[in-house]
Protein backbone atom coordinates (compact mmCIF):
# COMPACT_ATOMS: atom_id res chain seq x y z
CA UNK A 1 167.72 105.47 245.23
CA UNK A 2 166.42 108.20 242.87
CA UNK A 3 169.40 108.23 241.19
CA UNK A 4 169.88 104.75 240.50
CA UNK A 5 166.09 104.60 239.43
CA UNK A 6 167.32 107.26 237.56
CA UNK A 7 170.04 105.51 235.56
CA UNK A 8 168.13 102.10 235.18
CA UNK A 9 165.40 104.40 233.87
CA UNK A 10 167.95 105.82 231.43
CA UNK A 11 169.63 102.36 230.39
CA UNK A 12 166.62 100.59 229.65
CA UNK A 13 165.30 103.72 227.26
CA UNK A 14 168.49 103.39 225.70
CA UNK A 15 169.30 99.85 225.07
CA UNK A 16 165.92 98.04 224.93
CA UNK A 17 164.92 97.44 221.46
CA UNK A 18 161.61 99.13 220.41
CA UNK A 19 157.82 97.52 220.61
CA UNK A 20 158.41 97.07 216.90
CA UNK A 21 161.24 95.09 216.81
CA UNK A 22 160.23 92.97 219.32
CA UNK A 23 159.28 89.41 217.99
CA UNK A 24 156.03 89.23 220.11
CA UNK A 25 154.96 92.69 218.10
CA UNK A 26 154.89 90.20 214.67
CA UNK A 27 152.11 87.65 216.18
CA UNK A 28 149.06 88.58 215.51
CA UNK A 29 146.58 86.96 217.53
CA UNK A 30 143.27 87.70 219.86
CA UNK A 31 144.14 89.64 223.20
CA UNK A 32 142.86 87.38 225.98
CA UNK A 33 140.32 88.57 228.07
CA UNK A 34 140.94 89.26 231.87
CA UNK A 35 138.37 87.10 232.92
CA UNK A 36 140.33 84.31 231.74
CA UNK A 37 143.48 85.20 233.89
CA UNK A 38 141.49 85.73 236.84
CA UNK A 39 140.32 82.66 236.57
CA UNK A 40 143.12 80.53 235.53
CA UNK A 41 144.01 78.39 238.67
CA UNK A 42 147.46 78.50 238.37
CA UNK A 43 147.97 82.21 237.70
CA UNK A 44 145.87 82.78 240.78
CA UNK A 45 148.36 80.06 242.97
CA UNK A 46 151.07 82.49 242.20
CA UNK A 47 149.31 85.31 242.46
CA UNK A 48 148.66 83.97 246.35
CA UNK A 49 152.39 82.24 246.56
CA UNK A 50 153.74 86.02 245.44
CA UNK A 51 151.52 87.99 247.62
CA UNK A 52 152.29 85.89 250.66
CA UNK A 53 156.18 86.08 250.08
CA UNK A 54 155.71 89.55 249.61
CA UNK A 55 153.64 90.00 253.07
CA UNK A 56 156.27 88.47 254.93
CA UNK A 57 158.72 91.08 253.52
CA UNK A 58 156.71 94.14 254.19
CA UNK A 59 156.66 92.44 257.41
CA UNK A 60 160.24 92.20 258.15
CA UNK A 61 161.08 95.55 256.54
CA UNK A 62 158.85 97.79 258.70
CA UNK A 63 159.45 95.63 262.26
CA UNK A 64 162.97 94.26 262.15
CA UNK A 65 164.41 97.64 262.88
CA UNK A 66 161.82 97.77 265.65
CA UNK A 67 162.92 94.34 267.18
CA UNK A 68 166.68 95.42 266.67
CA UNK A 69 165.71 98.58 268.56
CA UNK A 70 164.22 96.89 271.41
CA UNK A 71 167.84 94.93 271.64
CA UNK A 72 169.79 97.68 272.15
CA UNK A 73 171.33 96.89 268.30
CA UNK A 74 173.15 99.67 266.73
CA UNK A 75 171.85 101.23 263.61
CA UNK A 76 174.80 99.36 261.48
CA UNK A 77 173.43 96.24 262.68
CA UNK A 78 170.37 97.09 261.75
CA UNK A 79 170.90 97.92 258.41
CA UNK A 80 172.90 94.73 258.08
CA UNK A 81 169.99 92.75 259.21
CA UNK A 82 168.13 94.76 256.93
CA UNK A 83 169.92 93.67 254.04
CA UNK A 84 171.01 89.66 254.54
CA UNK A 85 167.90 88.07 253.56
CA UNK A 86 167.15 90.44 250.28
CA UNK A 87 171.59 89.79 249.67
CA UNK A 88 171.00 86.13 250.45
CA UNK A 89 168.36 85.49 248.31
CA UNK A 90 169.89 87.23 245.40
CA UNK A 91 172.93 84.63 246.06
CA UNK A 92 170.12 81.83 245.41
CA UNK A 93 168.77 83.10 242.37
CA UNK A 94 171.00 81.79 239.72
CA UNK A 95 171.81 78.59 241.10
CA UNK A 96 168.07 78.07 242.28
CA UNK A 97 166.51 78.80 238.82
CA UNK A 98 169.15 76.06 237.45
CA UNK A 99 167.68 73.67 239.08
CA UNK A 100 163.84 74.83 238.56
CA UNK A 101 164.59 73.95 235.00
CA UNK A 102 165.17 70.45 236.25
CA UNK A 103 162.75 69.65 238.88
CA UNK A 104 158.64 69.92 239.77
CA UNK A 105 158.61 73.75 239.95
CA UNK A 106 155.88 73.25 241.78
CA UNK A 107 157.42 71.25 244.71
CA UNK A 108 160.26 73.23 244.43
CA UNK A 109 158.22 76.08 245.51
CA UNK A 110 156.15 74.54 248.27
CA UNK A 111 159.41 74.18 249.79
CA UNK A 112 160.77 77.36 249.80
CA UNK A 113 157.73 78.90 251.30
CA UNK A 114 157.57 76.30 253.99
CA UNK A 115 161.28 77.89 254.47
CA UNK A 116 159.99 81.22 254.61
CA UNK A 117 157.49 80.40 256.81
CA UNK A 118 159.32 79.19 259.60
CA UNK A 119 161.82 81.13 259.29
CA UNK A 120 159.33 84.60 259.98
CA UNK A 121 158.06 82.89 262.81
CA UNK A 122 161.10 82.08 264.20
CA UNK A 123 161.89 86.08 264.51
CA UNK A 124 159.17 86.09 267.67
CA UNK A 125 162.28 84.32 269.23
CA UNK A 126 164.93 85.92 268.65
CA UNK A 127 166.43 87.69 271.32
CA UNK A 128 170.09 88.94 269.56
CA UNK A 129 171.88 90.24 266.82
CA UNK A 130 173.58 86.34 265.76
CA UNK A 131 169.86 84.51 266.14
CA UNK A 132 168.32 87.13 264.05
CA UNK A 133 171.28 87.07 261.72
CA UNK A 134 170.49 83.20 261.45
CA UNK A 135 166.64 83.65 260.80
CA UNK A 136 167.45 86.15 258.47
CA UNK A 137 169.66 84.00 256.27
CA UNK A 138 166.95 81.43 256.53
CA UNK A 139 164.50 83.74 255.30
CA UNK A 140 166.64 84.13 252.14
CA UNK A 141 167.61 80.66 251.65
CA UNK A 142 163.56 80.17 251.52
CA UNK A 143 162.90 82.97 249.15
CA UNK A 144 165.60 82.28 246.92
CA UNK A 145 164.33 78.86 246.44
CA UNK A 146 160.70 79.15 246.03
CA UNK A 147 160.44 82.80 243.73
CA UNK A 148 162.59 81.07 240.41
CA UNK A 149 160.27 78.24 239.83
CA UNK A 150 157.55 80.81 240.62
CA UNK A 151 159.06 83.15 237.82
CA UNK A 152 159.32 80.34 235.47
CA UNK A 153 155.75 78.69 236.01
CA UNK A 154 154.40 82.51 235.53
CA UNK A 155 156.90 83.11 232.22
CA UNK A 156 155.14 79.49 230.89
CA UNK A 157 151.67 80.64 231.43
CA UNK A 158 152.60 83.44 230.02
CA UNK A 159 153.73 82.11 226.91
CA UNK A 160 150.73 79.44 227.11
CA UNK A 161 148.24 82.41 227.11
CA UNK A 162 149.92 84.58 224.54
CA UNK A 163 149.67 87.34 227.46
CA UNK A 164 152.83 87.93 229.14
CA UNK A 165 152.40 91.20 230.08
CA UNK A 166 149.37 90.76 231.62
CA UNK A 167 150.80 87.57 233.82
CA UNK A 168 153.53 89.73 234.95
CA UNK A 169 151.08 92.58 235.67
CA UNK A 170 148.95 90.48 237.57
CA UNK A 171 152.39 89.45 239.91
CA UNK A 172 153.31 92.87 240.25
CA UNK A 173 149.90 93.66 241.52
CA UNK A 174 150.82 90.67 244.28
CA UNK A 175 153.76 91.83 245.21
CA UNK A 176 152.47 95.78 245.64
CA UNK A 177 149.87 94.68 247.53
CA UNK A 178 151.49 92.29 249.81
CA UNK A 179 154.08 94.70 250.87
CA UNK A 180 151.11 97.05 251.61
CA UNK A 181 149.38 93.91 253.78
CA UNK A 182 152.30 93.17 255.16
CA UNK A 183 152.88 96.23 256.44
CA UNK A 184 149.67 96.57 258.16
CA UNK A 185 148.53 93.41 259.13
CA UNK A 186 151.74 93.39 261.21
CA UNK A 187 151.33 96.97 262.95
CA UNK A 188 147.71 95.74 263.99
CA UNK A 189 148.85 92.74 265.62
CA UNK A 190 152.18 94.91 266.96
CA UNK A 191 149.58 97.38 268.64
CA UNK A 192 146.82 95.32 269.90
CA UNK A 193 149.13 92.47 270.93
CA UNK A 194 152.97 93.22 270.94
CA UNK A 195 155.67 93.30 268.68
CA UNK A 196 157.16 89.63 268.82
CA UNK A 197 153.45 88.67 267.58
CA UNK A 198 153.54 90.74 264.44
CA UNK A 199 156.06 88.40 262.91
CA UNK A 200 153.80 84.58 263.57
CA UNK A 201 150.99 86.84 261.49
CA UNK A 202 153.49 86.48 258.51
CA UNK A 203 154.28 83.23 258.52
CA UNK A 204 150.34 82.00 258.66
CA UNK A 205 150.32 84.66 255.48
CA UNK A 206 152.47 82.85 253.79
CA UNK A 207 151.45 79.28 255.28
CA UNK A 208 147.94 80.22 253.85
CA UNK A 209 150.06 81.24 250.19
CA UNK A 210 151.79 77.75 250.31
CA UNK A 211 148.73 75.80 251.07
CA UNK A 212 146.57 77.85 248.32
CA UNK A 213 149.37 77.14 245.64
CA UNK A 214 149.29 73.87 246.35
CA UNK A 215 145.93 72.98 245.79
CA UNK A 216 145.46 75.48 243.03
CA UNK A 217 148.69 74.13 240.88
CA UNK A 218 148.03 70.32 242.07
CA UNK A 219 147.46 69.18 238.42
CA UNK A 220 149.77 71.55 237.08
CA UNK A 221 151.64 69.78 234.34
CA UNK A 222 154.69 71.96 232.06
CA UNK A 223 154.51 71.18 228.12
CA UNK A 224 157.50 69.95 227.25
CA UNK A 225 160.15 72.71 225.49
């Protein structure tokens, strides 16, 4: 891993173009203030849509192996299981952010994390390697709907606010943070209750995300191009 952060770090020195060839770098215009992020309603539906994804996968990352552990799974298996939502979802990607460009991002995204949703608590059931491979697919299929239109609707505001670093800031701070909820939230309810329960805290986490999204983008309307 440090040597492939090590090369990306390298290829993106190299062959991104300078802050002063950038066309943004030619606008001159007023930096907007944080308070007016923070209190965008939209920015702060995908701030909660993000963080709740995110959760879920902090989640899975530190207690799958756990769970595969428990069911006698080999250490391959593990690593496969592991790796088939994050794969899976990258499959999605592409074909999922064609068709954000053409449909309510906004529903499209409500959907997905209704996916996700079900699909986390459905891990408090699984009891071998094919159901969790199942669940685990799911899980991807979910993500890899709901995150493009999420992407786009944050790239829009974005460009709306004439602060596009600052949008994407504020999602990275959502994602860092739910992978550090995830993680604990789920080895609370792992020690004071057992492991199967750890996974049902994820998918109210990201119920909660879905349902604040909602309401927050309700009136959410994109300018046309």
């Amino acid at each position: 891993m440090g040597v492939l952060s090590l090369a990306a770090f390298i290829m993106s020195y190299s062959f991104l173009p300078p802050v002063s060839m950038e066309f943004s770098a030619h606008r001159h215009h007023e930096k907007v203030k944080w308070r007016l992020l923070l209190t965008d309603s939209v920015l702060c539906g995908l701030f909660f849509l993000r963080f709740a994804y995110v959760f879920c996968i902090g989640t899975i990352w530190c207690f799958l192996p756990v769970l595969a552990n428990d069911l006698g799974m080999s250490s391959s298996k593990t690593g496969v299981l592991v790796m088939l939502g994050v794969f899976t979802s990258g499959l999605f990607q592409v074909p999922m952010g064609f068709v954000a460009d053409r449909v309510n991002k906004t529903r499209m995204a409500v959907l997905g994390g209704i996916i996700v949703s079900a699909a986390i608590i459905s891990y408090g059931w699984a009891s071998d390697f094919w159901s969790l491979v199942f669940v685990n697919i799911a899980f991807g299929i979910g993500g890899g709907i709901a995150m493009p239109p999420l992407m786009a609707m944050a790239v829009v505001k974005g460009a709306e606010k004439r602060a596009m670093g600052s949008v994407m800031s504020f999602l990275t701070v959502a994602h860092s943070f739910g992978m550090l909820c995830g993680a604990t939230c789920g080895g609370i309810a792992m020690d004071f209750f057992s492991l199967h329960q750890a996974f049902p805290f994820g998918g109210a986490a990201m119920l909660v995300g879905v349902v604040v999204f909602a309401v927050c983008t309700y009136s959410y309307q994109e300018e046309p191009a």
